[in-house]
C-alpha atoms as a PDB file:
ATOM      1  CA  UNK A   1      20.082   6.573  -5.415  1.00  0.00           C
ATOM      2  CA  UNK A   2      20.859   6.747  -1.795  1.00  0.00           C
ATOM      3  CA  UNK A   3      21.506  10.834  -2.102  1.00  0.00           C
ATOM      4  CA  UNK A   4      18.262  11.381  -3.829  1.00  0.00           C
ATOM      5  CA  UNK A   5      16.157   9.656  -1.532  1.00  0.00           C
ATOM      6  CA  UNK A   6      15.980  12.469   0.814  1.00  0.00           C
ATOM      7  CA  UNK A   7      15.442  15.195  -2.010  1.00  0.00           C
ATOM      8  CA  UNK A   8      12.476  12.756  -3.959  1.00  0.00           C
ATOM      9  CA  UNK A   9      10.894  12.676   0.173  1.00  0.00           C
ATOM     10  CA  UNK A  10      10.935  16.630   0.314  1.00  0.00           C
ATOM     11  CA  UNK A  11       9.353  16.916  -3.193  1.00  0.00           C
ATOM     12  CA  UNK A  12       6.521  14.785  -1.773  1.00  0.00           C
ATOM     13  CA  UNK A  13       6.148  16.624   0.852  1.00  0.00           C
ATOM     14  CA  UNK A  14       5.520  19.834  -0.953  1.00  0.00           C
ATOM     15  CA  UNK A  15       3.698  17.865  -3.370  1.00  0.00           C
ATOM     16  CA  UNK A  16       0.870  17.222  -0.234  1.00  0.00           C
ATOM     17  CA  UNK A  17       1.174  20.879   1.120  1.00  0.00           C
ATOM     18  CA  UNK A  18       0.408  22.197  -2.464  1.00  0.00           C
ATOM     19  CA  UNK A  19      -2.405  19.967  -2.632  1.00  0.00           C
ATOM     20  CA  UNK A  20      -3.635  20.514   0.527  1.00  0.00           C
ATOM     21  CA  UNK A  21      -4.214  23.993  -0.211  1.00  0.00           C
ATOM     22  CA  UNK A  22      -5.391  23.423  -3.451  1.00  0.00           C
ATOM     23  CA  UNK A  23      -8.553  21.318  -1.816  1.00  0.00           C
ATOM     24  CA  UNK A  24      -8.697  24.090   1.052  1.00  0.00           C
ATOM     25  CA  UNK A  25      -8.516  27.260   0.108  1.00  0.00           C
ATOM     26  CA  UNK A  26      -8.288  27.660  -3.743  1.00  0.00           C
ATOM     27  CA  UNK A  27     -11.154  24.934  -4.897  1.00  0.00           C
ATOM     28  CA  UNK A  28     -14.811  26.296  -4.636  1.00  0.00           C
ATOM     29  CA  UNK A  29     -17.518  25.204  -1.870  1.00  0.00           C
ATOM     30  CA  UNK A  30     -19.696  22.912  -3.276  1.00  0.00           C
ATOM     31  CA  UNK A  31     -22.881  23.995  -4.039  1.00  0.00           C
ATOM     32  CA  UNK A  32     -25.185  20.846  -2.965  1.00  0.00           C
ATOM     33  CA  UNK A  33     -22.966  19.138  -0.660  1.00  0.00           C
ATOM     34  CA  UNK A  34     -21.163  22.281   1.026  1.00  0.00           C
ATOM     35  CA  UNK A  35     -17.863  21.619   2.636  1.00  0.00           C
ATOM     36  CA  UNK A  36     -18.095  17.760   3.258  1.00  0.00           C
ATOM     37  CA  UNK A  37     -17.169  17.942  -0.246  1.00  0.00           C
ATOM     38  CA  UNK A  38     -13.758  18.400  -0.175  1.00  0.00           C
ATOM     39  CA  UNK A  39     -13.033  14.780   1.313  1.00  0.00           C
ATOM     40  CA  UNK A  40     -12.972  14.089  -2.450  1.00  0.00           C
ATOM     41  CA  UNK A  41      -9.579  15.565  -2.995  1.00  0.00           C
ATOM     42  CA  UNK A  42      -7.924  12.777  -0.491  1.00  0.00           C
ATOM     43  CA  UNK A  43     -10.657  10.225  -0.969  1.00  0.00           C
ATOM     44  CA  UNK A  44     -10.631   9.445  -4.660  1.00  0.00           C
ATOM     45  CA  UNK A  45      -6.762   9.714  -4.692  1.00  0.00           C
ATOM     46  CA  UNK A  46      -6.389   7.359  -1.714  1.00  0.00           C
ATOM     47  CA  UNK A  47      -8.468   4.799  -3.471  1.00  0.00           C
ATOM     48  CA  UNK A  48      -6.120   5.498  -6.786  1.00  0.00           C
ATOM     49  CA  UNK A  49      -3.007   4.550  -4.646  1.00  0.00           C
ATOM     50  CA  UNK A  50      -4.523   1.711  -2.981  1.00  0.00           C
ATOM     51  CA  UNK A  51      -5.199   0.386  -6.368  1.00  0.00           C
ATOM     52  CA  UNK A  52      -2.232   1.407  -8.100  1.00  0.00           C
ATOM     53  CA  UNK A  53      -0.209  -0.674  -4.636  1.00  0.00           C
ATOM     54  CA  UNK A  54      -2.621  -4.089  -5.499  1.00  0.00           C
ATOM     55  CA  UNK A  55      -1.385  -3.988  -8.803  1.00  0.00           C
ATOM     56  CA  UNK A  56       2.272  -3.199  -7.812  1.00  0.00           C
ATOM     57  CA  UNK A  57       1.467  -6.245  -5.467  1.00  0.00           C
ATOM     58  CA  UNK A  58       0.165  -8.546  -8.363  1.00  0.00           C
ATOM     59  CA  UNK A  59       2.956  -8.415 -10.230  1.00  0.00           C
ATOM     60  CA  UNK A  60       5.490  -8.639  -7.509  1.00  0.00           C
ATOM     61  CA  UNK A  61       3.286 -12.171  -6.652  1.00  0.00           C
ATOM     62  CA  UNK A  62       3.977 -13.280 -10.478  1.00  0.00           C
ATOM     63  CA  UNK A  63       7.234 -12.587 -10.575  1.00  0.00           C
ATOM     64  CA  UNK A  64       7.744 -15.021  -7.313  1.00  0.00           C
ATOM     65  CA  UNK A  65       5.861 -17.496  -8.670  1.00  0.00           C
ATOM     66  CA  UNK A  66       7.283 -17.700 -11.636  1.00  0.00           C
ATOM     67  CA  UNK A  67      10.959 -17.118 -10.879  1.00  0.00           C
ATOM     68  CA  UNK A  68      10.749 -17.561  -6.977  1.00  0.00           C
ATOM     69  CA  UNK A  69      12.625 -13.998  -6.647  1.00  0.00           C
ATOM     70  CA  UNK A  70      12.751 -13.207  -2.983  1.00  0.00           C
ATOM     71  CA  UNK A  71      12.810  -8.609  -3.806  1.00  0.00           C
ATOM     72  CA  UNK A  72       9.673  -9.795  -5.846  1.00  0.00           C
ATOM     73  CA  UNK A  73       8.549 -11.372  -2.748  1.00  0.00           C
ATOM     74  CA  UNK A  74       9.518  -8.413  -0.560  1.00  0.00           C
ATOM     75  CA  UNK A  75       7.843  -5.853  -2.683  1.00  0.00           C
ATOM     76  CA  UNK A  76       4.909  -7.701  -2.884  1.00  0.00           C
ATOM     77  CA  UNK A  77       5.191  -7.461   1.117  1.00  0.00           C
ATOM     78  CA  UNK A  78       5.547  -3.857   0.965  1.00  0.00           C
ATOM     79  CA  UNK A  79       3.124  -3.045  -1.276  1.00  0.00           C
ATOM     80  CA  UNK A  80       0.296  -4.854   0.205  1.00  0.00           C
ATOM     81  CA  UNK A  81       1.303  -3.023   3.538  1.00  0.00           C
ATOM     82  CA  UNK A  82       1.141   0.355   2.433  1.00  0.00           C
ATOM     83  CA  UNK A  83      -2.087  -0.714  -0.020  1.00  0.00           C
ATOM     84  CA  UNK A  84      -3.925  -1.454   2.964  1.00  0.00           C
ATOM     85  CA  UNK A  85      -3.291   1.724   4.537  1.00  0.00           C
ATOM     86  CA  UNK A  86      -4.060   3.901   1.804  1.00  0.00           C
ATOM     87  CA  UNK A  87      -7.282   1.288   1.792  1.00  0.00           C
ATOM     88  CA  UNK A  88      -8.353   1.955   4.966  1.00  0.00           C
ATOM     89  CA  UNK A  89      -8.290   5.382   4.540  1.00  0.00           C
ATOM     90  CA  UNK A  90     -10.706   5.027   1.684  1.00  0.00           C
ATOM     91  CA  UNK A  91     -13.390   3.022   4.158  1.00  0.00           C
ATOM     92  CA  UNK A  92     -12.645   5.747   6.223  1.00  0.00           C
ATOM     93  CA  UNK A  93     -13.236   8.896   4.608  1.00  0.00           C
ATOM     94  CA  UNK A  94     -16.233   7.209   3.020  1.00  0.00           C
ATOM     95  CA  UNK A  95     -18.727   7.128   5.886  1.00  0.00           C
ATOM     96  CA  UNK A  96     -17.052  10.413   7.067  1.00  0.00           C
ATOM     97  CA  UNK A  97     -18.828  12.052   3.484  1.00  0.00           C
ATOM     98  CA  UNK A  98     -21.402   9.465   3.936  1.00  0.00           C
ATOM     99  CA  UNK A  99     -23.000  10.656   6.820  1.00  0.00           C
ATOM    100  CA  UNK A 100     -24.048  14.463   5.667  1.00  0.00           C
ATOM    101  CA  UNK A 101     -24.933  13.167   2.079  1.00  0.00           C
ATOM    102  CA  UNK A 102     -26.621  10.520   2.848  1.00  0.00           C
ATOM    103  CA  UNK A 103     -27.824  10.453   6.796  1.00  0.00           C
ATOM    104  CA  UNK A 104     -26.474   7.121   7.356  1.00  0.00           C
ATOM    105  CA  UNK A 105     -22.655   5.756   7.869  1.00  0.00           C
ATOM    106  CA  UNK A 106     -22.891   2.951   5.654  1.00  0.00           C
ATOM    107  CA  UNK A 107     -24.540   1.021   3.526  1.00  0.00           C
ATOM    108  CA  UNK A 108     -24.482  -2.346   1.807  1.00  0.00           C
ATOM    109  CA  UNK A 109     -23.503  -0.515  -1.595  1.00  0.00           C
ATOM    110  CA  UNK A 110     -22.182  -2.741  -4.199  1.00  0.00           C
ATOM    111  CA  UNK A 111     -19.119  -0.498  -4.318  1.00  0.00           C
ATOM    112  CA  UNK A 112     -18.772  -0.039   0.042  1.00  0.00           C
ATOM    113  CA  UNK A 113     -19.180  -3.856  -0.020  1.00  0.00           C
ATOM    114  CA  UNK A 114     -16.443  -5.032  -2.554  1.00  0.00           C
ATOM    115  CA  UNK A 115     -13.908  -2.115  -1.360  1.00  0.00           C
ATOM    116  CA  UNK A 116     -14.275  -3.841   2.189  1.00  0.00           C
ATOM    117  CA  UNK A 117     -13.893  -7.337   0.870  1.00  0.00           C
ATOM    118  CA  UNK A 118     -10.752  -6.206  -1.022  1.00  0.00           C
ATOM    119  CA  UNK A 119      -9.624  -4.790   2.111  1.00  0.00           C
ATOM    120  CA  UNK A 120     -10.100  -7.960   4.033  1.00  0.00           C
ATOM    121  CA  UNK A 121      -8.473 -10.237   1.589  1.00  0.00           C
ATOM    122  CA  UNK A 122      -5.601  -7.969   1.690  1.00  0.00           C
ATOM    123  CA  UNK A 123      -5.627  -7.954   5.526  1.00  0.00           C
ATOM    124  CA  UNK A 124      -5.779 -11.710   5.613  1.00  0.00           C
ATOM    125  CA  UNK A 125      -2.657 -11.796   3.278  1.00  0.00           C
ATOM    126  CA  UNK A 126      -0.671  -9.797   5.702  1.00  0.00           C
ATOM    127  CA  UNK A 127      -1.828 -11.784   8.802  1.00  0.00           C
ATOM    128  CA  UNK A 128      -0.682 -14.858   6.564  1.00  0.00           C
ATOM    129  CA  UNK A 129       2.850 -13.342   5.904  1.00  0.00           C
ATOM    130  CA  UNK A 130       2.887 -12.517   9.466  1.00  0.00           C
ATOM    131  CA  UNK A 131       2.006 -15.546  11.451  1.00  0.00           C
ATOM    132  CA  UNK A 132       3.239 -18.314   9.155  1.00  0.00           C
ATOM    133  CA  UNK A 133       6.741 -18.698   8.803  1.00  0.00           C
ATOM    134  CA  UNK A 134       6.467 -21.957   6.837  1.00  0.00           C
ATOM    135  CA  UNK A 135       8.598 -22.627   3.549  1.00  0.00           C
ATOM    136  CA  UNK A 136       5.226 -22.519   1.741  1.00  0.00           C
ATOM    137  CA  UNK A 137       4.057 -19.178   3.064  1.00  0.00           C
ATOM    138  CA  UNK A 138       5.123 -16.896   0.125  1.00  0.00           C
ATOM    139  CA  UNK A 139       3.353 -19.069  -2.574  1.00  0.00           C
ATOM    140  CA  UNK A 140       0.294 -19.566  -0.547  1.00  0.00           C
ATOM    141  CA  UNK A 141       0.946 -15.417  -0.063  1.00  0.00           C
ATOM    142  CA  UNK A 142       1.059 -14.766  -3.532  1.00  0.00           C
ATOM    143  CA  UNK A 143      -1.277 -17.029  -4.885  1.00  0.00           C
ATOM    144  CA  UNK A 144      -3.943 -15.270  -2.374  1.00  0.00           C
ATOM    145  CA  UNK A 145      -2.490 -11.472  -4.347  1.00  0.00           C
ATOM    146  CA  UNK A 146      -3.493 -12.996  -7.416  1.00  0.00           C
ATOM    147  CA  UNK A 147      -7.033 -13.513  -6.704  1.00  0.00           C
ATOM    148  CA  UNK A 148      -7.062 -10.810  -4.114  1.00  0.00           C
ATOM    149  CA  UNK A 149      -6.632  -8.177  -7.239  1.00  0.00           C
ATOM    150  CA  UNK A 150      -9.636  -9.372  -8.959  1.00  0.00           C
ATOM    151  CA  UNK A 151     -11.616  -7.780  -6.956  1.00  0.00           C
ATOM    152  CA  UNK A 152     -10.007  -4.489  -7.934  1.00  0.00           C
ATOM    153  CA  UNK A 153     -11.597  -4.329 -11.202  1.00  0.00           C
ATOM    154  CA  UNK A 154     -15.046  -5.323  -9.773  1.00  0.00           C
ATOM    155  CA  UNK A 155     -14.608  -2.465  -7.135  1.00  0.00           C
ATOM    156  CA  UNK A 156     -14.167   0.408  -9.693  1.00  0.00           C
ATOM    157  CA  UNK A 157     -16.491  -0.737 -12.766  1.00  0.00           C
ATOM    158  CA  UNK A 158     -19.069  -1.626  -9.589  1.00  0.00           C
ATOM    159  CA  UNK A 159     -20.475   2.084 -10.373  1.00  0.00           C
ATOM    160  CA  UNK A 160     -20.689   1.729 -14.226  1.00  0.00           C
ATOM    161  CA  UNK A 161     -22.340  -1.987 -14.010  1.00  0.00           C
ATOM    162  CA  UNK A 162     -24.775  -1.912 -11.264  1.00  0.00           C
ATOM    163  CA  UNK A 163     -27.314   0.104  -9.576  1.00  0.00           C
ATOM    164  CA  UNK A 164     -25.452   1.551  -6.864  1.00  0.00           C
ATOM    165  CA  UNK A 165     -25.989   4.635  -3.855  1.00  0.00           C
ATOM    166  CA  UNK A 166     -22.463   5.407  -4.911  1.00  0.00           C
ATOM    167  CA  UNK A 167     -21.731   8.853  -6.711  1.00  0.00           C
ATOM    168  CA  UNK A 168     -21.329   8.442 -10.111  1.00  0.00           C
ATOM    169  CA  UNK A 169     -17.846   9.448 -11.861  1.00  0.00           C
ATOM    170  CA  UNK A 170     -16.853  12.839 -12.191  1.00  0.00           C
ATOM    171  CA  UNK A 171     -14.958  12.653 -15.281  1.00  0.00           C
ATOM    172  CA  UNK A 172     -16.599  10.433 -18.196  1.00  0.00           C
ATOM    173  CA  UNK A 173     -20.237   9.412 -19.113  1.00  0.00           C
ATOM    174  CA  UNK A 174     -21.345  13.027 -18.589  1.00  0.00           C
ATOM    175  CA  UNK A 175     -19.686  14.088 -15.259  1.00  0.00           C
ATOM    176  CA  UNK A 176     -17.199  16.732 -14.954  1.00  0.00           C
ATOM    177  CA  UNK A 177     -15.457  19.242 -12.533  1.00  0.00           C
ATOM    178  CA  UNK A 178     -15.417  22.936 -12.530  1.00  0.00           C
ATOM    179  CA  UNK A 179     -11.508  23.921 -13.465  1.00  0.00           C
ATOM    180  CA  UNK A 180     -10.596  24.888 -10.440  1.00  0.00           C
ATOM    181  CA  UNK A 181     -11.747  21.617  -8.727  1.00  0.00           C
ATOM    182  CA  UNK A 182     -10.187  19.722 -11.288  1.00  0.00           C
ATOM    183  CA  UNK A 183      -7.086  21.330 -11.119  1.00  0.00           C
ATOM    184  CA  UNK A 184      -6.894  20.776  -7.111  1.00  0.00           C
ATOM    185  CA  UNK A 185      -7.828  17.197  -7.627  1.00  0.00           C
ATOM    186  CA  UNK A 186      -5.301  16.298 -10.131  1.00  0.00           C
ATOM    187  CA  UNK A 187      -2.807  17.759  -8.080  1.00  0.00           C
ATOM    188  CA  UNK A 188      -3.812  15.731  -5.223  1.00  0.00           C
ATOM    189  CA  UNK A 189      -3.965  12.421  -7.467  1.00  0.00           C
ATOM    190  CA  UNK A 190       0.209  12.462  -8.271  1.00  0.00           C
ATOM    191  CA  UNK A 191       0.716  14.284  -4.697  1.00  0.00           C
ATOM    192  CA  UNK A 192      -0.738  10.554  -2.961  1.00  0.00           C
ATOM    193  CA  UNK A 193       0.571   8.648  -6.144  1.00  0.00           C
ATOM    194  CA  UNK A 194       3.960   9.818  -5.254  1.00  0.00           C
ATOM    195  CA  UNK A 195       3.514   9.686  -1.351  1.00  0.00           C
ATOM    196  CA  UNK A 196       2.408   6.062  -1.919  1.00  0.00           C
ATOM    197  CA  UNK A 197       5.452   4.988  -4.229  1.00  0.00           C
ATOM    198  CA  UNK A 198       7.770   6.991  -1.601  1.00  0.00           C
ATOM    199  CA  UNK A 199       6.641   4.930   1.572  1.00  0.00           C
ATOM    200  CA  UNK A 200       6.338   1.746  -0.522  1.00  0.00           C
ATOM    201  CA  UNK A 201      10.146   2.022  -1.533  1.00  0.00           C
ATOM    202  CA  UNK A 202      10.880   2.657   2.050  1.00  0.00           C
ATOM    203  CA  UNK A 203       9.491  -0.166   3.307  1.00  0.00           C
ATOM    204  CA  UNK A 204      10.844  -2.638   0.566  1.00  0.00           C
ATOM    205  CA  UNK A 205      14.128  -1.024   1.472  1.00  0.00           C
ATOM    206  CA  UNK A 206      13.524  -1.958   4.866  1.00  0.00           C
ATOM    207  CA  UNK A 207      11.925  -5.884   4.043  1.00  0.00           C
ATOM    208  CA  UNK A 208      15.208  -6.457   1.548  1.00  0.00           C
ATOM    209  CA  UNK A 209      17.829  -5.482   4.694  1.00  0.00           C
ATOM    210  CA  UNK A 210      15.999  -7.447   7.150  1.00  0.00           C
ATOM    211  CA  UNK A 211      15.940 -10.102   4.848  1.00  0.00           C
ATOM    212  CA  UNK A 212      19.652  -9.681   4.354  1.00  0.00           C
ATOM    213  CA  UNK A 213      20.430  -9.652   8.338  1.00  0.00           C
ATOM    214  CA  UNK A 214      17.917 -12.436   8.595  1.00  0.00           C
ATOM    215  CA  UNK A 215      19.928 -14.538   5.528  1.00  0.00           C
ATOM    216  CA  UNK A 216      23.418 -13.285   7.295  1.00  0.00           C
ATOM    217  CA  UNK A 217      22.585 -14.943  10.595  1.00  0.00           C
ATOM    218  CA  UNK A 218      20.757 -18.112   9.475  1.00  0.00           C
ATOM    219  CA  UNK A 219      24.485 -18.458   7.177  1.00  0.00           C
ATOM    220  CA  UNK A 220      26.223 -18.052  10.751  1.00  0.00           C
ATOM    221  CA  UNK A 221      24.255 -20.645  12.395  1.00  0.00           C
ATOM    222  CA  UNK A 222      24.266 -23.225  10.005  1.00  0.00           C
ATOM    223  CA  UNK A 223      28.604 -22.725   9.819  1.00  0.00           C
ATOM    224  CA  UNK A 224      28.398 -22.728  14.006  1.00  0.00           C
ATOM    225  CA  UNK A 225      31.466 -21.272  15.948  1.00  0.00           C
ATOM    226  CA  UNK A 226      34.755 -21.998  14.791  1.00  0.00           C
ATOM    227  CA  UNK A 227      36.694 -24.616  15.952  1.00  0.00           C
ATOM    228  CA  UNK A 228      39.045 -23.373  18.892  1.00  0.00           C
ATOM    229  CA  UNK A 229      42.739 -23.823  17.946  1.00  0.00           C
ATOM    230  CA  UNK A 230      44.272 -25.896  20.226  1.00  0.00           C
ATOM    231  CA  UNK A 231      47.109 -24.288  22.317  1.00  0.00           C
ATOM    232  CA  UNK A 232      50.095 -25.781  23.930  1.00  0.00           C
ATOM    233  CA  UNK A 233      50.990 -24.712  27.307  1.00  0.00           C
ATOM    234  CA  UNK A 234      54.593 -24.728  28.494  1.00  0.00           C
ATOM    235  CA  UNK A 235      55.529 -27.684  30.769  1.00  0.00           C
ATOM    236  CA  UNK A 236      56.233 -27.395  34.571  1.00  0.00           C
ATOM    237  CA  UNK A 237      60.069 -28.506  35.428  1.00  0.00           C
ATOM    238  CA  UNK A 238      58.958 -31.464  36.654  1.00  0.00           C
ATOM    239  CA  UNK A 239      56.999 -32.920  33.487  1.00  0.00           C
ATOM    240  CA  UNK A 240      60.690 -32.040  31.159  1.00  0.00           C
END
């Protein structure tokens, strides 16, 4: 696993140059919205990933919970890290199409408002896991996930349910892409799948050995230094 590591991080890699030119240079201009339009190629697949990490997250959080499984626990760490990344990216690029389309930054948006208050509960999760360092911290962690990925459903069927600014759907109920949008935007959808699964595997590689080093000293401390043998010296000629 260790030898294709390197080889699955270079197939990413093209994997985000292909798409990158895919959502540059082959896809057409948009007609109404003009070039703005092409945030939608990192946008929509950002949003994807972050989803596709709160998931991940979820059922790392079961798994603890159920069988208190400490890589569980570390892959729930590791994909809520890189979730909210690929999150914040989302509530960035959004205002960044926002602005053109619409004349304003943001808005109160039934969609806008539960992506940011998915985005919060996952920040407060990782301040949690970060500044509490109490036995009960990965339950109260988990148990947080868990209703923290509720609000995932509510953020994409938002659009579907409710009047909303949003855009609607490109693909079902009626929308659709030109072929050589689509193409570029599929593309881009595994190319940030992939990156996302690639930096989330890093960084439970990296929680499971500091766990290990963390495990291998607290083992240390609890045993304490060894006991010093005890030596005899040889006597002076006046002590035989």
């Amino acid at each position: 696993m260790k030898r294709a590591f390197p080889i699955l991080w270079v197939v990413t890699v093209l994997l985000l140059a292909y798409g990158l030119y895919q959502a540059l240079v082959v896809a057409p201009t948009e007609a109404t919205m003009g070039p703005v339009q092409r945030i939608f190629y990192y946008h929509v697949p950002c949003a994807w990933t972050a989803f596709c990490l709160f998931f991940t997250n979820l059922f790392a959080s079961v798994v603890y919970l159920i069988w208190k499984n400490n890589k569980a626990d570390s892959l729930a760490v590791a994909s809520a890290e890189v979730g909210v990344m690929f999150c914040t990216i989302v509530l960035i690029t959004g205002p960044i199409w926002a602005r053109p389309v619409w004349g304003i930054w943001w808005t109160w948006d039934v969609r806008l408002t539960t992506t940011l208050v998915l985005w919060l509960i996952y920040v407060s999760y990782l301040m949690l896991r970060r500044f509490s360092d109490t036995a009960q911290t990965p339950v109260l962690a988990a148990v947080l996930a868990v209703f923290g990925a509720l609000d995932v459903p509510l953020v994409y069927f938002s659009i579907w349910f409710f009047r909303t600014q949003h855009p609607q759907p490109v693909m079902g109920k009626g929308g659709s892409l030109a072929p050589a949008m689509l193409h570029a935007f599929l593309i881009n959808l595994l190319a940030f799948s992939v990156f996302g699964a690639m930096i989330c595997w890093s960084r439970f590689r990296l929680e499971t050995l500091k766990r290990e080093v963390e495990q291998a000293h607290a083992m240390e401390s609890l045993g304490g230094p060894g006991v010093p043998e005890t030596t005899s010296l040889p006597l002076s000629r006046s002590a035989r």
